[in-house]
Protein backbone atom coordinates (compact mmCIF):
# COMPACT_ATOMS: atom_id res chain seq x y z
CA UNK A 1 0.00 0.00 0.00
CA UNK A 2 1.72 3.45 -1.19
CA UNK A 3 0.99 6.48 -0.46
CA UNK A 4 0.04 9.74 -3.09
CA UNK A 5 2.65 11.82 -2.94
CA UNK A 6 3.40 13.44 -6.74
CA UNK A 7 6.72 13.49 -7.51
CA UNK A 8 6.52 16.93 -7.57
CA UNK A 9 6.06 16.78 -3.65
CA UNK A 10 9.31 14.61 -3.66
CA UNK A 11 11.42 17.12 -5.93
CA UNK A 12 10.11 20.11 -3.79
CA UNK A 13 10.98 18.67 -0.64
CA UNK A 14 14.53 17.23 -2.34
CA UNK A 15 14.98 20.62 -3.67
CA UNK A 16 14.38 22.77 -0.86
CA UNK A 17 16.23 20.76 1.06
CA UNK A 18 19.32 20.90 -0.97
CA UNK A 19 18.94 24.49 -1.03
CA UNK A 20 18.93 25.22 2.59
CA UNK A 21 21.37 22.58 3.62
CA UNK A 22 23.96 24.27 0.81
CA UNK A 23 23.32 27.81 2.12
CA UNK A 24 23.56 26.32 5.93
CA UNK A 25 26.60 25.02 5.23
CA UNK A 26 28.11 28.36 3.76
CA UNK A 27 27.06 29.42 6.86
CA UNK A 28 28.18 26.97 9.27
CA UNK A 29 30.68 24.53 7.61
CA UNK A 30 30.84 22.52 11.20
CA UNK A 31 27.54 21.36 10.53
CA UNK A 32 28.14 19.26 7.38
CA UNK A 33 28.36 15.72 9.29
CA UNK A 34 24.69 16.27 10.56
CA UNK A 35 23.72 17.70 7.15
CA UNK A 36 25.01 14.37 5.35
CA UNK A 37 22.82 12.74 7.99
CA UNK A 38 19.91 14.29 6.74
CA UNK A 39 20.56 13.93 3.35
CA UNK A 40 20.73 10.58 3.12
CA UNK A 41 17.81 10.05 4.89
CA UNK A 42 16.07 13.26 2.72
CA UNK A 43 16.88 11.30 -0.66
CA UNK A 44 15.28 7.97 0.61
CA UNK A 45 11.68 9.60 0.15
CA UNK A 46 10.25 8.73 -3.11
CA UNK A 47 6.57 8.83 -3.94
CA UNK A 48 6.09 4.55 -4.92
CA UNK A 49 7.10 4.26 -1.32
CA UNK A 50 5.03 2.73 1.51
CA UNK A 51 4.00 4.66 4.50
CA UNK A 52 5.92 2.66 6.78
CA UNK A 53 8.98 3.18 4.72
CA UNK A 54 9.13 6.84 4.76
CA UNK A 55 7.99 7.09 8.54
CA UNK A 56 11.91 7.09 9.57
CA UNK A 57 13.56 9.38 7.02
CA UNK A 58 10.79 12.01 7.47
CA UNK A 59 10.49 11.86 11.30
CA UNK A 60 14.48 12.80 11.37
CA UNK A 61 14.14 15.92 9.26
CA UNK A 62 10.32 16.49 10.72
CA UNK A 63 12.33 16.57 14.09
CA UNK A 64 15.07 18.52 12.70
CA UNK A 65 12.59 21.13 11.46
CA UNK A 66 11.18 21.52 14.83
CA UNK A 67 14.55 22.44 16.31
CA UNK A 68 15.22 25.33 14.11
CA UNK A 69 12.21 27.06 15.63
CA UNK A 70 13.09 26.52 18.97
CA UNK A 71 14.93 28.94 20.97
CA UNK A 72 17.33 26.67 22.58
CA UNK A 73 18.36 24.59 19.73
CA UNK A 74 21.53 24.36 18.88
CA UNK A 75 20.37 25.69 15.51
CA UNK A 76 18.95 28.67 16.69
CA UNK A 77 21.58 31.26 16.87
CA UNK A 78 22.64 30.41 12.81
CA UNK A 79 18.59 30.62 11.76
CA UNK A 80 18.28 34.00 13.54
CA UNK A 81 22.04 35.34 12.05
CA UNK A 82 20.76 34.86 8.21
CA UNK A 83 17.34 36.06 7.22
CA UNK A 84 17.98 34.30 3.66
CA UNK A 85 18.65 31.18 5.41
CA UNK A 86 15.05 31.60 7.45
CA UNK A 87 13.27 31.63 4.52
CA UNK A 88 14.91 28.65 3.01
CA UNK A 89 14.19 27.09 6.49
CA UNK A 90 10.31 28.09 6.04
CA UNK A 91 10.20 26.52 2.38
CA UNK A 92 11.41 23.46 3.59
CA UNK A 93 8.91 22.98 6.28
CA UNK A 94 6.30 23.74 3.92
CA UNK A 95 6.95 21.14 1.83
CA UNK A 96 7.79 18.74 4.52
CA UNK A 97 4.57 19.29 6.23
CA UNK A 98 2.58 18.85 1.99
CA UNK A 99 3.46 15.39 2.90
CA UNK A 100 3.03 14.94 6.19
CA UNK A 101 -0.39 15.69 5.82
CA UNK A 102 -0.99 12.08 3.47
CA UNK A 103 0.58 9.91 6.00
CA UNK A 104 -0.79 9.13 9.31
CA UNK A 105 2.67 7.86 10.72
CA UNK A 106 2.57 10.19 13.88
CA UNK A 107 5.01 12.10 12.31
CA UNK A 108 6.34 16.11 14.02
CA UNK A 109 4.48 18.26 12.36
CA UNK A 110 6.49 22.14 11.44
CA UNK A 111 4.28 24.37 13.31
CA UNK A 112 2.37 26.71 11.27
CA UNK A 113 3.35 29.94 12.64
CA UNK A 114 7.23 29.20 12.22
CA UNK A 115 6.02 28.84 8.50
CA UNK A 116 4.88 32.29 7.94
C-alpha cells in the first residue's frame, strides 16, 4: 500500500532541502556531518514508497525542522544570524509538512506559525 505523494512533492521537498542545507553550510561549515545525515535520509523519500517506509527518514528531518524554531536549539543562533537562510528554512517545512499531511505515521508536524 503506497501512499500519493506526486513526484513533484518529492522534488520540492529534495529541492528545498538541498537548497537550505547548501546555504547552511556556507554558513556553518561545522555542521556538514549532521547535514550528510539528513541527506541521506532526505533522498530515501520517493513517492512509490510505503507509508511505513518513509515514517523514519521524514520523522528525522520532521524533528530537525522543529529544532530550528526553537529557541534553545543548537540551531537557533545560525537561523536567527541569516534572514535568507530563514526563509529557506520556512520553504522546507512547507513542503515537509505537503506530505506529512498524506501519512498518518505520527510524524512532528512544522508548526504553522514558524512557516509564515
Amino acid at each position: 500500500n503506497t501512499v500519493n505523494l506526486t513526484i513533484n512533492m518529492v522534488e520540492d521537498l529534495q529541492g528545498n532541502f538541498d537548497e537550505f542545507k547548501n546555504f547552511l553550510l556556507q554558513e556553518c561549515p561545522e555542521l556538514e556531518t549532521r547535514m550528510k545525515e539528513l541527506d541521506g535520509e532526505v533522498y530515501t523519500v520517493e513517492e512509490d514508497k510505503k507509508p511505513e517506509e518513509l515514517k523514519r527518514p521524514l520523522k528525522k528531518l520532521g524533528n530537525f525542522l522543529k529544532s530550528l524554531g526553537e529557541g534553545d536549539s543548537e540551531y537557533a543562533p545560525i537561523i536567527k544570524k541569516t534572514e535568507n537562510l530563514l526563509g529557506k528554512a520556512k520553504k522546507l517545512g512547507k513542503a515537509y509538512n505537503e506530505i506529512t499531511k498524506l501519512l498518518p505515521l505520527g510524524l512532528p508536524k512544522v508548526p504553522e506559525f514558524l512557516l509564515e
